[in-house]
C-alpha atoms as a PDB file:
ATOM      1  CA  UNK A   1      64.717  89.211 117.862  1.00  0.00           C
ATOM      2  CA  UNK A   2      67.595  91.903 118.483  1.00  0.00           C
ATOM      3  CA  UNK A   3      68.440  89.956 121.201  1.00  0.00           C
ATOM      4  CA  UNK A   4      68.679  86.411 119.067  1.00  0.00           C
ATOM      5  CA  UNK A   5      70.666  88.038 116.353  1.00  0.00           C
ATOM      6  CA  UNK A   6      72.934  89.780 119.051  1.00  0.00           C
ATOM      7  CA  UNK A   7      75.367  86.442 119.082  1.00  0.00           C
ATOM      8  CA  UNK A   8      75.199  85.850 115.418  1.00  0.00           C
ATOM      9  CA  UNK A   9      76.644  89.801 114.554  1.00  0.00           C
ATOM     10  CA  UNK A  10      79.387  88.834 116.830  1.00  0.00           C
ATOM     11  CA  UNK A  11      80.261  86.109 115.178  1.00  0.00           C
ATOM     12  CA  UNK A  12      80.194  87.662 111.612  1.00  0.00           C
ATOM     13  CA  UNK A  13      82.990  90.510 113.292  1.00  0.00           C
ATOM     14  CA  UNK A  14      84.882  88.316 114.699  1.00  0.00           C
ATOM     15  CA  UNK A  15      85.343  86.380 111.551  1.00  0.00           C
ATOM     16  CA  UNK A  16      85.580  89.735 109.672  1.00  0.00           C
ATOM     17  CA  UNK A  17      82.471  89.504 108.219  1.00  0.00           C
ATOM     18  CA  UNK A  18      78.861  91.338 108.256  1.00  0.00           C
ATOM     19  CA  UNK A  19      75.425  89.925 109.380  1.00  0.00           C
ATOM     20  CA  UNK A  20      73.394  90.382 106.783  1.00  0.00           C
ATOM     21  CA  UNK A  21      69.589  89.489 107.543  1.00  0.00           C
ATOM     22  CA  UNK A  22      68.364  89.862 104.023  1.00  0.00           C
ATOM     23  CA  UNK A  23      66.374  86.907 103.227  1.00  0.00           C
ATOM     24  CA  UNK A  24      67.052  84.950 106.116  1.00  0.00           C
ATOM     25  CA  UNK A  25      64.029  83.495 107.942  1.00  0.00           C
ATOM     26  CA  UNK A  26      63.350  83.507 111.548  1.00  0.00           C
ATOM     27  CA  UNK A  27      63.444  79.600 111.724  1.00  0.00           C
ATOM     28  CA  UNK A  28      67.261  79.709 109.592  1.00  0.00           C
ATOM     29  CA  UNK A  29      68.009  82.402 111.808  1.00  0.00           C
ATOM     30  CA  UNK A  30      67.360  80.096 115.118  1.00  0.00           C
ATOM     31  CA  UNK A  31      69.235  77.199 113.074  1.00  0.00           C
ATOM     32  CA  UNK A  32      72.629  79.138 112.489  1.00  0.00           C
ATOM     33  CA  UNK A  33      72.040  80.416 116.598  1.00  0.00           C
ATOM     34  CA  UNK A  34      72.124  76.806 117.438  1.00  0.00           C
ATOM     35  CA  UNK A  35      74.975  75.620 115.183  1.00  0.00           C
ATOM     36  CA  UNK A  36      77.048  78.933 116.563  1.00  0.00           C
ATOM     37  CA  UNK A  37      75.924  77.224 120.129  1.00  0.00           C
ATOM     38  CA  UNK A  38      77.180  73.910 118.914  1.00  0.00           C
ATOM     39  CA  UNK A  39      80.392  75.350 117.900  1.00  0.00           C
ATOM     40  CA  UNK A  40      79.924  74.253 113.893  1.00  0.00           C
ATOM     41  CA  UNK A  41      78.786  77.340 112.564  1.00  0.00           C
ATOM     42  CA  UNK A  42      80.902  78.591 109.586  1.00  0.00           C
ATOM     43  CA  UNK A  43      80.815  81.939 107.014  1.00  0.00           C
ATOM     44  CA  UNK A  44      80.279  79.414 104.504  1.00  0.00           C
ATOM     45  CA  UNK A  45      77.095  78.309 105.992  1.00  0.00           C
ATOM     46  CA  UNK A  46      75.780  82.325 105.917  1.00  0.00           C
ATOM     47  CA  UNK A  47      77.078  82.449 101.804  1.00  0.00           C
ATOM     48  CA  UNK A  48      75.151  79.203 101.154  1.00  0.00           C
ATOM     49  CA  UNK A  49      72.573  80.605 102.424  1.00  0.00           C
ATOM     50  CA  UNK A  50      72.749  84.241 100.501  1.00  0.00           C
ATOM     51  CA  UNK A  51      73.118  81.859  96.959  1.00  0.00           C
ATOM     52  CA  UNK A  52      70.252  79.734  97.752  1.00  0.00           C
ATOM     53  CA  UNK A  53      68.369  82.738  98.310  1.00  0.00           C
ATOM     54  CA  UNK A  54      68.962  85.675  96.348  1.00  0.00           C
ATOM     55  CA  UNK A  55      68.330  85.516  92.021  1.00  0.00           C
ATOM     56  CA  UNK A  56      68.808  88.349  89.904  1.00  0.00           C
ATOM     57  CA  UNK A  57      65.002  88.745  89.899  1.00  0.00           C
ATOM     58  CA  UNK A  58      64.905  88.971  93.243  1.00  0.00           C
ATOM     59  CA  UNK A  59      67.243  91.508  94.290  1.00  0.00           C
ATOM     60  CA  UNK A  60      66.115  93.626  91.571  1.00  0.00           C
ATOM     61  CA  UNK A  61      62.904  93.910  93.028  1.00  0.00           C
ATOM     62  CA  UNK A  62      64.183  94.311  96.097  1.00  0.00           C
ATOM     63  CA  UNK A  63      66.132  97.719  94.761  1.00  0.00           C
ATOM     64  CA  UNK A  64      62.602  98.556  92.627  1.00  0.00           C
ATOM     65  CA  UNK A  65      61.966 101.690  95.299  1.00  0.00           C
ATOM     66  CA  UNK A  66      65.641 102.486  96.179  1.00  0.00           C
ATOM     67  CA  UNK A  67      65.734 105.437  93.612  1.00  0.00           C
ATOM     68  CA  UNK A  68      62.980 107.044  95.822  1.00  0.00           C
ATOM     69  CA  UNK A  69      64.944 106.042  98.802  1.00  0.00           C
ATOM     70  CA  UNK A  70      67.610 108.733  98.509  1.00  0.00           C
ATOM     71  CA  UNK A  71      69.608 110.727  95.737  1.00  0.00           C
ATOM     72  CA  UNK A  72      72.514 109.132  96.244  1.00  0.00           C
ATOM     73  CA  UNK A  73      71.332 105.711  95.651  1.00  0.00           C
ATOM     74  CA  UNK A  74      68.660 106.964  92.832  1.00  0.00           C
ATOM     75  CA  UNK A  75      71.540 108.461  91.063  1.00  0.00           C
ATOM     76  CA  UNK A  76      73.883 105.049  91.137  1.00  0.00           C
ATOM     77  CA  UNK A  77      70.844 102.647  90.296  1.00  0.00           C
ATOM     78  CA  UNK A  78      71.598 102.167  86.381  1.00  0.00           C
ATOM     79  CA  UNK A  79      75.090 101.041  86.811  1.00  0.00           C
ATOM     80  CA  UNK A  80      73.924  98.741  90.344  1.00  0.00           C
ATOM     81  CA  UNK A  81      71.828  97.254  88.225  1.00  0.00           C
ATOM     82  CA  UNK A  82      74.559  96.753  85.398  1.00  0.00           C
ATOM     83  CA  UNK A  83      76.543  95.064  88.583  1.00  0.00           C
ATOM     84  CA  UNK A  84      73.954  92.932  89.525  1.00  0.00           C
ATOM     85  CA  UNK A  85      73.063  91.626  86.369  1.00  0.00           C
ATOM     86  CA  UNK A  86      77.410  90.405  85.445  1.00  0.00           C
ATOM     87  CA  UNK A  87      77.104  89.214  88.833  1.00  0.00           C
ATOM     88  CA  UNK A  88      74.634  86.585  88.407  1.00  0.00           C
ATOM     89  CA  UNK A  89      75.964  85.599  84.902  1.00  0.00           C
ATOM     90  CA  UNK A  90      78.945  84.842  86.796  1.00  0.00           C
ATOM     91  CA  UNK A  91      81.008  88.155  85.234  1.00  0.00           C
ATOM     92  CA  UNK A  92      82.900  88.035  89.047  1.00  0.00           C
ATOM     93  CA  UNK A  93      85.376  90.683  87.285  1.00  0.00           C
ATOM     94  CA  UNK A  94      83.141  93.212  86.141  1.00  0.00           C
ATOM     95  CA  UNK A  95      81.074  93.048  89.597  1.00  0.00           C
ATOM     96  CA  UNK A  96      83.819  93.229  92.055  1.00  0.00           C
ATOM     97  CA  UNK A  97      85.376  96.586  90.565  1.00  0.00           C
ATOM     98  CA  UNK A  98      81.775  98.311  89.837  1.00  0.00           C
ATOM     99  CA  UNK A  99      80.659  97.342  92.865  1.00  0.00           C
ATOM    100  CA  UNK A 100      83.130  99.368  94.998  1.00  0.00           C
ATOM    101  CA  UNK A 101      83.057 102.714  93.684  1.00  0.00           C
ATOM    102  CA  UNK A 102      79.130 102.870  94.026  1.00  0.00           C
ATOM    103  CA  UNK A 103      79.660 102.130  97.612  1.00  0.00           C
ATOM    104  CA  UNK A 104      81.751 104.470  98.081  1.00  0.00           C
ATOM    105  CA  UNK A 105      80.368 106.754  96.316  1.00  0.00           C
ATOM    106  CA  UNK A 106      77.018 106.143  97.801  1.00  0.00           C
ATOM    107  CA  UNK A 107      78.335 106.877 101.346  1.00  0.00           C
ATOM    108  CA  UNK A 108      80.509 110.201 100.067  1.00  0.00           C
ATOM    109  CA  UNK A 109      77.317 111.631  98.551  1.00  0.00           C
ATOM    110  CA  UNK A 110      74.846 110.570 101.339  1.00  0.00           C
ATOM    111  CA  UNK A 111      77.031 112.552 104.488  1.00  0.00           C
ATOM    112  CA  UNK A 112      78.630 114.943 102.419  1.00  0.00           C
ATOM    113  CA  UNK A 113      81.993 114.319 102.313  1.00  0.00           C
ATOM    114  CA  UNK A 114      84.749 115.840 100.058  1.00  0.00           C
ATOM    115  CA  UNK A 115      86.665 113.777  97.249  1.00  0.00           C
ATOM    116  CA  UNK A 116      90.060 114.299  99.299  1.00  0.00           C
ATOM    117  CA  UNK A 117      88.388 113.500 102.239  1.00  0.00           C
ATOM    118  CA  UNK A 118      89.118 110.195 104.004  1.00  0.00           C
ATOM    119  CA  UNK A 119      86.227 107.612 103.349  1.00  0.00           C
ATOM    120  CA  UNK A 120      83.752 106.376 106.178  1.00  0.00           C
ATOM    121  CA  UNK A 121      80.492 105.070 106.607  1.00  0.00           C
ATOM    122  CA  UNK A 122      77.966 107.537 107.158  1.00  0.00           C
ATOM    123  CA  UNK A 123      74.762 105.869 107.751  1.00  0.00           C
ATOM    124  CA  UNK A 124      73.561 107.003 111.117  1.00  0.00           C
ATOM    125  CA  UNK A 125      73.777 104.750 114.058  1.00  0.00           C
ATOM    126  CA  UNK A 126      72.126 107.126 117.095  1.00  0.00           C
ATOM    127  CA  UNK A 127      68.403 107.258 115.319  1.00  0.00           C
ATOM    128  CA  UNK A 128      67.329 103.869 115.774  1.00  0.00           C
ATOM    129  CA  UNK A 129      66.795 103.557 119.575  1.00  0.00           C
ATOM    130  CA  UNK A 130      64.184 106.429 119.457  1.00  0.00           C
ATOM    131  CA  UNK A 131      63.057 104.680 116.467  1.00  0.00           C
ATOM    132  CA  UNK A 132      62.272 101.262 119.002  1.00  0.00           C
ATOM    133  CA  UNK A 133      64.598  99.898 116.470  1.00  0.00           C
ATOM    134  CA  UNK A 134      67.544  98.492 118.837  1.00  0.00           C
ATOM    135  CA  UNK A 135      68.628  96.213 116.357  1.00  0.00           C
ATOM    136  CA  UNK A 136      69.352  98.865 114.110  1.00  0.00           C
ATOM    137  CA  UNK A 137      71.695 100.479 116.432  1.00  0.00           C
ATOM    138  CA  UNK A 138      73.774  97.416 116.456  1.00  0.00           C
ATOM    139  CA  UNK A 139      73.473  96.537 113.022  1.00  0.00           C
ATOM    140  CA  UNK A 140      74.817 100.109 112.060  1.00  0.00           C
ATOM    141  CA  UNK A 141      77.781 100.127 114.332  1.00  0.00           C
ATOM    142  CA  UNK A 142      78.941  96.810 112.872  1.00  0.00           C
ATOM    143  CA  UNK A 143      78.259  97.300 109.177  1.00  0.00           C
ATOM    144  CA  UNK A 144      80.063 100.916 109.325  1.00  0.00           C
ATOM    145  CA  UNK A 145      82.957  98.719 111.258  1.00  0.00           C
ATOM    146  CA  UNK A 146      82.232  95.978 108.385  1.00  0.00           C
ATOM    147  CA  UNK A 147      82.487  98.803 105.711  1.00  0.00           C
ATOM    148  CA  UNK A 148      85.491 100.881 107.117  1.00  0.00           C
ATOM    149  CA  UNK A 149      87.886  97.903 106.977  1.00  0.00           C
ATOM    150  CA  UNK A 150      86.934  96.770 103.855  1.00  0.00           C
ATOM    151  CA  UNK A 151      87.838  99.920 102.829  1.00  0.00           C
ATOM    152  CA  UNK A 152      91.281 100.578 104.768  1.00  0.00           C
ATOM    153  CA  UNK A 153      94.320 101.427 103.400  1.00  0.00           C
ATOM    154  CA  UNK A 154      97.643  99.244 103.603  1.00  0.00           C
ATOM    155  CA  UNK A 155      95.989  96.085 102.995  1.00  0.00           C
ATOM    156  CA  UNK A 156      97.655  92.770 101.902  1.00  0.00           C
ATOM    157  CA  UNK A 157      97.426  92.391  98.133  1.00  0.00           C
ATOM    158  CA  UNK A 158      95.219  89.201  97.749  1.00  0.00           C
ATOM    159  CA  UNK A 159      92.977  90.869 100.570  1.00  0.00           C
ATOM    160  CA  UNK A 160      88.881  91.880 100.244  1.00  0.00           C
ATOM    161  CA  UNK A 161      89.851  95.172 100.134  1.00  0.00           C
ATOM    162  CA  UNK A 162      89.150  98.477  97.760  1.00  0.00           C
ATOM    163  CA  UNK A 163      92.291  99.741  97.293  1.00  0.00           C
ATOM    164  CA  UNK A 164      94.438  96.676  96.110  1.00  0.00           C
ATOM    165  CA  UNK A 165      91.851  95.674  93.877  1.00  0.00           C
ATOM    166  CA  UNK A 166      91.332  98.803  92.427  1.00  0.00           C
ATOM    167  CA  UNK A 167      94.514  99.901  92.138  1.00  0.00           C
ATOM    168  CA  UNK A 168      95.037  96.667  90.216  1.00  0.00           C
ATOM    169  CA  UNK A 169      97.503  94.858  92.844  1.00  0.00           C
ATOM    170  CA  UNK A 170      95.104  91.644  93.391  1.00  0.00           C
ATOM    171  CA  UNK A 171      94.567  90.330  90.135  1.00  0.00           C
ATOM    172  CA  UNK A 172      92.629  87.192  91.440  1.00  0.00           C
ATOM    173  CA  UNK A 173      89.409  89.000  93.260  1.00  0.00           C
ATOM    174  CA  UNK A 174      87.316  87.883  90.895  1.00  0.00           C
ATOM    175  CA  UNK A 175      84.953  85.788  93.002  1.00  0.00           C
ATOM    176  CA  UNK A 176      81.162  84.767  93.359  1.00  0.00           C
ATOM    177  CA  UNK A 177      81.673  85.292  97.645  1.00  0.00           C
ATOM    178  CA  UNK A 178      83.474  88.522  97.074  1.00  0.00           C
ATOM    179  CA  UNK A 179      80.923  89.877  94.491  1.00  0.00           C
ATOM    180  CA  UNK A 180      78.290  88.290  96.659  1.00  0.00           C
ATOM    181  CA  UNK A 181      79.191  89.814  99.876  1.00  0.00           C
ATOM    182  CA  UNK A 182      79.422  93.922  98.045  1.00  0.00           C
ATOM    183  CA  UNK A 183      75.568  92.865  96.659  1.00  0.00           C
ATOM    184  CA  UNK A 184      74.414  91.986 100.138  1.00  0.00           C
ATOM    185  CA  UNK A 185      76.169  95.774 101.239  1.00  0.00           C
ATOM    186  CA  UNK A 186      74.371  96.836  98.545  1.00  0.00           C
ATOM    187  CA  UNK A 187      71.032  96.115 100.013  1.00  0.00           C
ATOM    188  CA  UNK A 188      71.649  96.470 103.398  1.00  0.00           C
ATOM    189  CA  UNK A 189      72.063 100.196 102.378  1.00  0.00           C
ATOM    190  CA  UNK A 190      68.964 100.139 100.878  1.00  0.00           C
ATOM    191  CA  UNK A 191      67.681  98.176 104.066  1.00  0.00           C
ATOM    192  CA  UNK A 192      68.874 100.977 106.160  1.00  0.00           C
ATOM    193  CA  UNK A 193      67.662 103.806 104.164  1.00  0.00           C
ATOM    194  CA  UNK A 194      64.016 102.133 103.716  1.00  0.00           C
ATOM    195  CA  UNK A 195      63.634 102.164 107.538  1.00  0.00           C
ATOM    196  CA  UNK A 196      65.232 105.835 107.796  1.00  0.00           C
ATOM    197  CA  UNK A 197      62.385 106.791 105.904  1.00  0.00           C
ATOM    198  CA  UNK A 198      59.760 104.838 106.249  1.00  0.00           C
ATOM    199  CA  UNK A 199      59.688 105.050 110.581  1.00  0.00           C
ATOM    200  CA  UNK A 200      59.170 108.283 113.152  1.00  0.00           C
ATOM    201  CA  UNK A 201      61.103 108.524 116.157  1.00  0.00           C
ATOM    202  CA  UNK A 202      58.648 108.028 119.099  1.00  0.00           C
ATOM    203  CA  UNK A 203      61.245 109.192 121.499  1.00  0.00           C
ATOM    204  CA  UNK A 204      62.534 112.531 122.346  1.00  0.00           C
ATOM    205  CA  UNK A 205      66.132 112.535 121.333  1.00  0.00           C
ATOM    206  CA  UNK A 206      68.659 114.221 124.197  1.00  0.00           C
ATOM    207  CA  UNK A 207      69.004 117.686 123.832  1.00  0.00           C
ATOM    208  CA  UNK A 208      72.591 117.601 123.155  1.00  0.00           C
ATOM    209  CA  UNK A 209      73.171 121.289 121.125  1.00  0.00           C
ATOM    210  CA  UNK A 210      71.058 122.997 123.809  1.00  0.00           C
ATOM    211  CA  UNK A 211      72.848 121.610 126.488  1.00  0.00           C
ATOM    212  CA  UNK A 212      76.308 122.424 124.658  1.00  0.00           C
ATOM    213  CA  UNK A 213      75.473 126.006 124.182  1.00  0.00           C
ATOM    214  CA  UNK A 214      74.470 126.431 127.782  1.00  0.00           C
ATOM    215  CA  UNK A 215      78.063 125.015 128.711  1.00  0.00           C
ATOM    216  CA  UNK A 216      79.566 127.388 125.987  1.00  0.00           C
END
């Protein structure tokens, strides 16, 4: 299944986009792998998909455990689900600016960095393999790539971007894809943190400080 998905998280970076698995099915999975193969597949196929899919009820539920996930997603939960909720009454412009911060937040809390400290993903991306979770290891390197341009500085102002919209430069973000598309991160983090917790590793990780304090 890593494998199958392998072309399909291509095609999401090179279109400057995520793959986000949530709720799609293995046969709509093999559907979008054979449109990409037919050369028709678009982002707007992957959205459709996401609207069809996801209700208010459901990602709810889907966030039900996430507070005993990890702190810093237990602590943001209230105002996530405050997002969630103007999202699906079509409130695009409270969404999009909540939205943000508890990302970033999320990801300053959860690896510790300092308020003047340059933002960047933190979920780990060298824990999966031992984990026999491959597709994890891809999935992390592209949705901290995913996450660390949308969150760039020096961005056009009518760009998908934090600091334009927050800083109040694009006034026209307000937008069921764009609100959309920071819900989806919103559960992928959940996604990730779910299978952080809930698997061992089985293999024995390299013994990289021992071998750099024999060199020192």
């Amino acid at each position: 299944m890593a494998n199958a998905e392998l072309p399909l998280k291509n095609f999401c970076k090179d279109n400057d986009f995520y793959w986000f698995s949530i709720c799609i099915t293995v046969g709509k999975m093999l559907e979008f792998v054979d449109m990409l193969r037919d050369g028709c597949l678009t982002i707007n196929h992957l959205m459709a998909t996401y609207k069809s899919k996801l209700t208010k009820e459901s990602v709810l539920a889907y966030l039900e455990d996430a507070e005993k996930l990890h702190s810093a997603l237990a602590n943001r939960i209230p105002t996530i689900r405050d997002a969630v909720t103007a999202h699906f009454e079509g409130k695009y412009s409270l969404s999009v600016p909540a939205l943000f911060p508890i990302i970033e937040g999320f990801h300053r809390e959860y690896g510790g960095l300092k308020p003047n400290e340059t933002f960047a993903p933190t979920l780990p991306k060298d824990i999966w393999d031992a984990r026999y979770l491959p597709g994890f290891t891809d999935s992390a390197k592209y949705f901290n790539a995913y996450l660390t341009k949308l969150f760039e500085g020096s961005q056009p102002d009518d760009s998908f971007n934090r600091n334009p919209i927050l800083h109040g430069v694009n006034t026209g973000y307000a937008s069921e894809d764009w609100s959309l598309t920071l819900v989806l991160i919103i559960l992928e983090i959940r996604n990730f943190l779910w299978f952080e917790r809930n698997t061992q590793p089985m293999l024995k990780e390299a013994p990289r400080d021992t071998a750099k304090k024999s060199r020192d």
